[in-house]
Protein backbone atom coordinates (compact mmCIF):
# COMPACT_ATOMS: atom_id res chain seq x y z
CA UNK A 1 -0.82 105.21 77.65
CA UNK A 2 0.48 108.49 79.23
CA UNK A 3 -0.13 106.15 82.87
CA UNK A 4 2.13 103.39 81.48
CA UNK A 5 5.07 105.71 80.98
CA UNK A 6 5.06 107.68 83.99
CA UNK A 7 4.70 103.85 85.68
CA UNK A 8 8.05 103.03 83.56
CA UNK A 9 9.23 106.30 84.57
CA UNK A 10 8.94 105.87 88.41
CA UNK A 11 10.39 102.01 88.39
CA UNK A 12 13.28 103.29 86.09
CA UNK A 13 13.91 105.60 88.65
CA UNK A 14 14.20 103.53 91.51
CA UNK A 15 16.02 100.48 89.37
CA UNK A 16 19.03 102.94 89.48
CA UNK A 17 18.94 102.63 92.68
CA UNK A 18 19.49 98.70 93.06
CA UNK A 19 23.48 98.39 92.79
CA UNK A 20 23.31 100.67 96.33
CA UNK A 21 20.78 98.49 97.55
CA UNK A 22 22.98 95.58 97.11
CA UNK A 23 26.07 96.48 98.11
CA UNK A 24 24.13 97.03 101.49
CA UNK A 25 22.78 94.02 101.44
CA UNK A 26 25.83 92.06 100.27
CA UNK A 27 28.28 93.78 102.86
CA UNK A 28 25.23 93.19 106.03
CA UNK A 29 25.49 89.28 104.64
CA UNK A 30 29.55 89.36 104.15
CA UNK A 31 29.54 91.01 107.59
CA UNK A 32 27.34 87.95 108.98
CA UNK A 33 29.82 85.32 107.07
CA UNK A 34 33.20 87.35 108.87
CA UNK A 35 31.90 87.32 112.33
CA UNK A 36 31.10 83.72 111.96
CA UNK A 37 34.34 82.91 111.01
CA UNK A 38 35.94 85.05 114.39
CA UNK A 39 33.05 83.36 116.37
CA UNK A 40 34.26 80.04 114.72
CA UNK A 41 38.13 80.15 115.91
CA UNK A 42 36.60 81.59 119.30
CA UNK A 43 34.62 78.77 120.23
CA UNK A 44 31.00 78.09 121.55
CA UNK A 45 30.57 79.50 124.92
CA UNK A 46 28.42 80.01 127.94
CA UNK A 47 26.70 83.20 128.86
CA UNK A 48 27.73 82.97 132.68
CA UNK A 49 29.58 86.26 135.10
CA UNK A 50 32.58 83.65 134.54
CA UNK A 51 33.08 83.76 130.82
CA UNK A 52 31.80 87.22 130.48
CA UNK A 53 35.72 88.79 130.39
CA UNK A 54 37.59 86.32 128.88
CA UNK A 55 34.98 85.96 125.83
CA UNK A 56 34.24 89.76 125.39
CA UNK A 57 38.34 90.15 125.73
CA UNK A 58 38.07 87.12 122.70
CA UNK A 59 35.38 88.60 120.87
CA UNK A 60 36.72 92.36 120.95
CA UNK A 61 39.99 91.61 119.89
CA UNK A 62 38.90 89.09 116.86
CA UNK A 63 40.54 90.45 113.73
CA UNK A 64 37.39 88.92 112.20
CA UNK A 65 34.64 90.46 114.17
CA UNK A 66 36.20 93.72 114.21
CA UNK A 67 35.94 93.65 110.22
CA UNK A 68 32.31 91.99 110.49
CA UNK A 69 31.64 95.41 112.55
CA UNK A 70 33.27 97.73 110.34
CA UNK A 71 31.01 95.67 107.37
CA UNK A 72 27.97 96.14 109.76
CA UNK A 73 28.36 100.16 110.00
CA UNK A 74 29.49 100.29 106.29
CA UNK A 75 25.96 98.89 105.49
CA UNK A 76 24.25 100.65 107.81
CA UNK A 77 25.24 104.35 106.62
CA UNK A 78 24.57 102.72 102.57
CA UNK A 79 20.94 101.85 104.37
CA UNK A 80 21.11 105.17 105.49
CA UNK A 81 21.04 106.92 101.95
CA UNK A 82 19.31 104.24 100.17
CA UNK A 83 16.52 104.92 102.72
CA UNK A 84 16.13 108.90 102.23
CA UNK A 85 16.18 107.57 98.07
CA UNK A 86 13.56 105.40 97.24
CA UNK A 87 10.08 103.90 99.42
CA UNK A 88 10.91 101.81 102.65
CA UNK A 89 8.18 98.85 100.66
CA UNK A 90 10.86 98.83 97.75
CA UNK A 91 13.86 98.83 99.72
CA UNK A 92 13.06 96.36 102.42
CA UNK A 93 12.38 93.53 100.77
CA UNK A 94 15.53 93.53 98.97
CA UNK A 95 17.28 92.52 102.56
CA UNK A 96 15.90 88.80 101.41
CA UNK A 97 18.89 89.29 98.94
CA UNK A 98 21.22 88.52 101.77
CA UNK A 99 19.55 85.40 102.80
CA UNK A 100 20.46 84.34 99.26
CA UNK A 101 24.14 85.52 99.66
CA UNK A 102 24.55 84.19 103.33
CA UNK A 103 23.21 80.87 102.06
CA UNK A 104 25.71 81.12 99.02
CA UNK A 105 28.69 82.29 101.50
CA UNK A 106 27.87 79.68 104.17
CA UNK A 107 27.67 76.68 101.97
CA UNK A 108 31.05 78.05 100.33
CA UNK A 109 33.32 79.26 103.07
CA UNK A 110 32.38 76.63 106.10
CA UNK A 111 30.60 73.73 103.93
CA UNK A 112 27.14 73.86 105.29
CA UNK A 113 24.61 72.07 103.47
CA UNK A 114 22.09 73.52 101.47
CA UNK A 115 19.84 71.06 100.48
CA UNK A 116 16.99 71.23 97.77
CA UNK A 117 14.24 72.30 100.18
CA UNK A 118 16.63 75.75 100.67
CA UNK A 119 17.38 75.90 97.27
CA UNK A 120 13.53 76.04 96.81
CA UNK A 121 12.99 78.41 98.92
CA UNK A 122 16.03 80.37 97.53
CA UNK A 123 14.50 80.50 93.97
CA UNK A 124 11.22 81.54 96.07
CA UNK A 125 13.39 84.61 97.19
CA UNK A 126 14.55 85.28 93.96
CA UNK A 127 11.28 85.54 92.40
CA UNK A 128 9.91 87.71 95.06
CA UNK A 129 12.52 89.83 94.65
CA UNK A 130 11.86 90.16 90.94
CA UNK A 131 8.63 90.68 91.47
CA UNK A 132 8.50 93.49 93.81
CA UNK A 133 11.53 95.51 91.37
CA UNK A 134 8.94 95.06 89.12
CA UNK A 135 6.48 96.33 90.98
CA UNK A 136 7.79 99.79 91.46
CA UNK A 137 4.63 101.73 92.00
């Protein structure tokens, strides 16, 4: 019995921690859904000595992948602290959260399909996620 609440004890603990852990992995995803949008309006393009100014001229002075950066650093110093908080095998897995949210953002903001084979394996995500929250020690 005493086991079972120092168990409860340890996953309360790092629970709190889950609204950081999201909003790192919700701004790395939001940060993937802005630089697609700049990459949109930019254009496909080749990787040749040609293009290599005129794209990186595009690309730097996007309005959209400048925020997408600024989203990407953002996250990264939240990863930062959620890191030196709680075990690298808790925190990790929650970055499948994002594939949820970049699915939900893509389908949303530029209409890409998401069929019931990704739905699937959304719902798959989902309960992995659950699991391993539950599964705090």
């Amino acid at each position: 019995m005493n086991n079972l609440r120092q168990i409860e004890k340890e996953e309360a603990s790092l629970n709190k921690y889950i609204p950081l852990i999201l909003a790192g992995v919700l701004l790395n995803a939001a940060a993937q859904i802005v630089i697609k949008k700049g990459m949109t309006e930019i254009g496909t393009f080749d990787f040749s000595l040609n293009s290599l100014m005129p794209i990186g001229l595009k690309v730097a002075t996007s309005p959209y992948v400048i925020t997408g950066i600024f989203f990407y650093v953002v996250s990264l110093v939240i990863w930062l602290m959620v890191l030196s908080r709680v075990d690298v095998s808790y925190a990790y897995p929650m970055l499948s959260i994002g594939y949820i949210a970049a699915a939900l953002f893509g389908k949303y903001f530029f209409g890409e399909p998401v069929g019931p084979v990704r739905w699937a394996g959304i719902i798959v995500i989902c309960i992995g996620v659950y699991l391993i929250t539950r599964s705090a020690t």
